[in-house]
Protein backbone atom coordinates (compact mmCIF):
# COMPACT_ATOMS: atom_id res chain seq x y z
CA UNK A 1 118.75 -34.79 -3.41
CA UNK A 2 117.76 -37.14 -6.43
CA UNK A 3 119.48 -39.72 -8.57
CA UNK A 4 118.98 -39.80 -12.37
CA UNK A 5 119.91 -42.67 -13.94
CA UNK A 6 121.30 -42.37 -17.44
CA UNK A 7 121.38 -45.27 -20.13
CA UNK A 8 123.75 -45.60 -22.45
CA UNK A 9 125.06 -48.35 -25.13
CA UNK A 10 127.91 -50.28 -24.03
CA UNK A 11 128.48 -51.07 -27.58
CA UNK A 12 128.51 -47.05 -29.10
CA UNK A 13 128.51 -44.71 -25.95
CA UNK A 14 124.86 -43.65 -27.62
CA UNK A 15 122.73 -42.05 -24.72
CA UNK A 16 118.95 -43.84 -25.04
CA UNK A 17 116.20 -41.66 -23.70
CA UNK A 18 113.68 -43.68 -21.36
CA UNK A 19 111.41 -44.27 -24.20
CA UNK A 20 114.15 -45.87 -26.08
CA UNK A 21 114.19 -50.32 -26.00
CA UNK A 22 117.07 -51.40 -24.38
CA UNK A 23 118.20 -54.40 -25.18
CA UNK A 24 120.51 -57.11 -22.89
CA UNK A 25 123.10 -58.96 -24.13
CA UNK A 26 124.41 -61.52 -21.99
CA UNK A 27 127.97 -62.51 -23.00
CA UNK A 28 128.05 -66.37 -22.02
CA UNK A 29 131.93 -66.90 -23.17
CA UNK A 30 133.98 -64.81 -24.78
CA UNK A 31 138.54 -65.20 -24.70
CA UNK A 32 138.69 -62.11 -22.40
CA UNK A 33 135.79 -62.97 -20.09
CA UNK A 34 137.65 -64.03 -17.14
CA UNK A 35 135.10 -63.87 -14.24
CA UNK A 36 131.96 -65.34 -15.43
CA UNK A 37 129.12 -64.43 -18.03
CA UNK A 38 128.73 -60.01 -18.14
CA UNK A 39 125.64 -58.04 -19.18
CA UNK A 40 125.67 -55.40 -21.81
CA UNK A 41 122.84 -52.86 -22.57
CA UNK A 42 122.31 -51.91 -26.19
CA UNK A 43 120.09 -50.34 -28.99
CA UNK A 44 117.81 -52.64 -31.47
CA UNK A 45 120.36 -51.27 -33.71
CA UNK A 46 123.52 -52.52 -32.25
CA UNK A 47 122.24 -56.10 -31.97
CA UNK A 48 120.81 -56.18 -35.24
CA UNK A 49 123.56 -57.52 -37.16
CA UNK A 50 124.48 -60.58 -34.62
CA UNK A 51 121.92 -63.06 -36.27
CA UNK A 52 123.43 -62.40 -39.84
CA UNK A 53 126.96 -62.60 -38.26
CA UNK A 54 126.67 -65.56 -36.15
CA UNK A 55 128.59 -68.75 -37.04
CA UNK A 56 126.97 -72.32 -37.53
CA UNK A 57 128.94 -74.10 -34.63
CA UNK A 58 129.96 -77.13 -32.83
CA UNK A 59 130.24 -77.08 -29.63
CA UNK A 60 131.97 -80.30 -28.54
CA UNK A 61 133.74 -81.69 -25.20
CA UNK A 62 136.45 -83.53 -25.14
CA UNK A 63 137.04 -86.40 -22.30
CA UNK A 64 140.81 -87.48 -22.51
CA UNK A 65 143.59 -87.25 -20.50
CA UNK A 66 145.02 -84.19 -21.34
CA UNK A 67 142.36 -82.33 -19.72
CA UNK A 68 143.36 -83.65 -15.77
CA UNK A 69 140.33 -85.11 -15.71
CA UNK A 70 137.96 -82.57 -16.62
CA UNK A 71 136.67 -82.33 -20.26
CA UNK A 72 138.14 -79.47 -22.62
CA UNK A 73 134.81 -77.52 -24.43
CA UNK A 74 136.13 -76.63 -28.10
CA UNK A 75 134.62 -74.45 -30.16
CA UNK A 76 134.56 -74.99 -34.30
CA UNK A 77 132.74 -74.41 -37.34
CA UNK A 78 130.18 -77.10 -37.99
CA UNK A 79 131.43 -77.85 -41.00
CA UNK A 80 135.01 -78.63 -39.38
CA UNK A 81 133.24 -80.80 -37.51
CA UNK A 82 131.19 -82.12 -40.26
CA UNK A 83 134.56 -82.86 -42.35
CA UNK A 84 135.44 -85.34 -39.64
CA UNK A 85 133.00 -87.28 -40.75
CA UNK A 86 134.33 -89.79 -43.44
CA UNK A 87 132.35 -92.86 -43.23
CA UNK A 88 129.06 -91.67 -42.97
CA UNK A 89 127.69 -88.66 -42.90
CA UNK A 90 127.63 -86.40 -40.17
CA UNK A 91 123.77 -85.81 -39.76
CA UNK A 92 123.74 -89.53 -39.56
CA UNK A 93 125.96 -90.04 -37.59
CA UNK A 94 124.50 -87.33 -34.98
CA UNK A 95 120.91 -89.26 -35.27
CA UNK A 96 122.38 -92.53 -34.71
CA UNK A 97 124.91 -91.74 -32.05
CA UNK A 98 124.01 -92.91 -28.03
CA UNK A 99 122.53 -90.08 -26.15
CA UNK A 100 124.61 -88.52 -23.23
CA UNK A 101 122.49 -88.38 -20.05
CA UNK A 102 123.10 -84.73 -18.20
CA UNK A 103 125.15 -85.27 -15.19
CA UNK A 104 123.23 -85.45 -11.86
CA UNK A 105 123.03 -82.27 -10.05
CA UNK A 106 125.47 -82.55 -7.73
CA UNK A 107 125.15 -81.01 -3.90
CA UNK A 108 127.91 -78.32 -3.59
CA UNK A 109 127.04 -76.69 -0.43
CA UNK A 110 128.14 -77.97 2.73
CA UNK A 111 126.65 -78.56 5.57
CA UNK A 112 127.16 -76.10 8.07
CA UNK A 113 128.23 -76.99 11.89
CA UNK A 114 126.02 -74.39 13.87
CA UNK A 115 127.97 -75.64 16.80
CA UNK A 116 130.93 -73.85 16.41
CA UNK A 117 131.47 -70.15 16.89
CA UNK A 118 131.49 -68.93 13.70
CA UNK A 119 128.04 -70.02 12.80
CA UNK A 120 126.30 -70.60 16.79
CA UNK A 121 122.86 -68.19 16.92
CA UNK A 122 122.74 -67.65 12.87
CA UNK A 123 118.95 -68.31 12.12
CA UNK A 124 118.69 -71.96 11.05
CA UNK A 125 115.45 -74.55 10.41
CA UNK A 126 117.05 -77.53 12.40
CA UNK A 127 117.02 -78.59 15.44
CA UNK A 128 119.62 -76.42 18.23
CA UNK A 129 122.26 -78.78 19.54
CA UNK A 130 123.26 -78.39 23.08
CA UNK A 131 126.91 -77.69 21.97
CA UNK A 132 125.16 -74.79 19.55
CA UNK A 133 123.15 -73.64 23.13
CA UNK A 134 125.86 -73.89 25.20
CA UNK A 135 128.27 -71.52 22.89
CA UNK A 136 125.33 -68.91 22.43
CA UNK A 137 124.73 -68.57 26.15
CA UNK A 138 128.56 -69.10 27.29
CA UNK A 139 129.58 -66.14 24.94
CA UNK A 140 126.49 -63.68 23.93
CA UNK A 141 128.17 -61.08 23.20
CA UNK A 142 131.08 -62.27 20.96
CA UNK A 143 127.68 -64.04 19.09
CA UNK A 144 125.60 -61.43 18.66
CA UNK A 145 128.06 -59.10 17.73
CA UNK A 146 129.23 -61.38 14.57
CA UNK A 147 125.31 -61.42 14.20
CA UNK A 148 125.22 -57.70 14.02
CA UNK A 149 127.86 -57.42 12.06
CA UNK A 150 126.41 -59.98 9.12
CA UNK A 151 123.22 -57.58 9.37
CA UNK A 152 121.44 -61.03 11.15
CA UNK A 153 118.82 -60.32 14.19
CA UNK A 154 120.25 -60.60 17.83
CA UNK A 155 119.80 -62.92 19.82
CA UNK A 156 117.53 -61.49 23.33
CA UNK A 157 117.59 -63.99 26.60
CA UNK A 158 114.48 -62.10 27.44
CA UNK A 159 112.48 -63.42 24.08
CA UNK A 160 110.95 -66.27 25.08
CA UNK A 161 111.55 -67.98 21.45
CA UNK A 162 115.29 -67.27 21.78
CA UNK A 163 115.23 -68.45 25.73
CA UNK A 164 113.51 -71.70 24.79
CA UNK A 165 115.83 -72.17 21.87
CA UNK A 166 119.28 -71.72 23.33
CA UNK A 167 118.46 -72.78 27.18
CA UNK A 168 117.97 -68.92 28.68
CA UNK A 169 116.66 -68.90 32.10
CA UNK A 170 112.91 -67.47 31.91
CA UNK A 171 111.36 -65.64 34.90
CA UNK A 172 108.50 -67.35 35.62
């Protein structure tokens, strides 16, 4: 049995034969985007219009404390903004302002302790703790079948990799 794999505009419903462009259109914010940027496909066509449609925009963040201590991003016409301006203009005022420094990437993942159950065996570049060791040997078969069940490799006490690593006796 075969798949066939049929594209069609999310914008019309149009079918596109496979020599037809497609075109993706990544929808970065939107009022009823509630889980993160989406994907459309579309036709040349459909996406021809956006350039003469789109908006000349500010794009602004505000840091005050209304916003719990994260900034509010608000979204207006640039010449809104512009109008703000009323002592100088605002293209001056944009070349003469201080420049923001992007915030330093910040390390969100944590470190994982391969010492307790949930994570003892899972393939790792450090070094194996004896407490890590000790659980893997102590309780095989409650590890590798949380391994299995991820889709990780097993651990074997008869590999000699895997008996060196977690402390296996070897026959010698």
């Amino acid at each position: 049995m075969g798949k066939k794999t049929i594209h069609v505009s999310d914008f019309t419903g149009q079918v596109l034969s496979p020599d037809d462009e497609v075109v993706k259109v990544v929808v970065l914010e939107h009022p009823d985007l509630v889980a993160g940027p989406v994907q459309l496909d579309a036709t040349p066509v459909d996406v021809e219009s956006i350039d003469d449609a789109a908006l000349d925009v500010a794009v602004v963040e505000i840091h005050d404390r209304h916003g719990g201590g994260e900034p509010r991003r608000v979204v207006l016409t640039a010449s809104e903004f512009d109008a703000m301006a009323t002592d100088v203009p605002m293209a001056q005022l944009l070349r003469t302002a201080e420049r923001v420094k992007p915030p330093k990437a910040r390390r969100t993942a944590e470190k994982i302790d391969y010492g307790t159950i949930d994570h003892a065996g899972r393939p790792h570049r450090g070094r194996v703790t004896e407490e890590e060791a000790r659980l893997v040997r102590d309780r095989l078969d409650e590890v590798n079948k949380r391994l299995a069940d991820a889709g990780i490799r097993q651990i074997d006490p008869a590999d000699p990799e895997h008996a060196a690593r977690y402390g296996f006796p070897t026959a010698d």
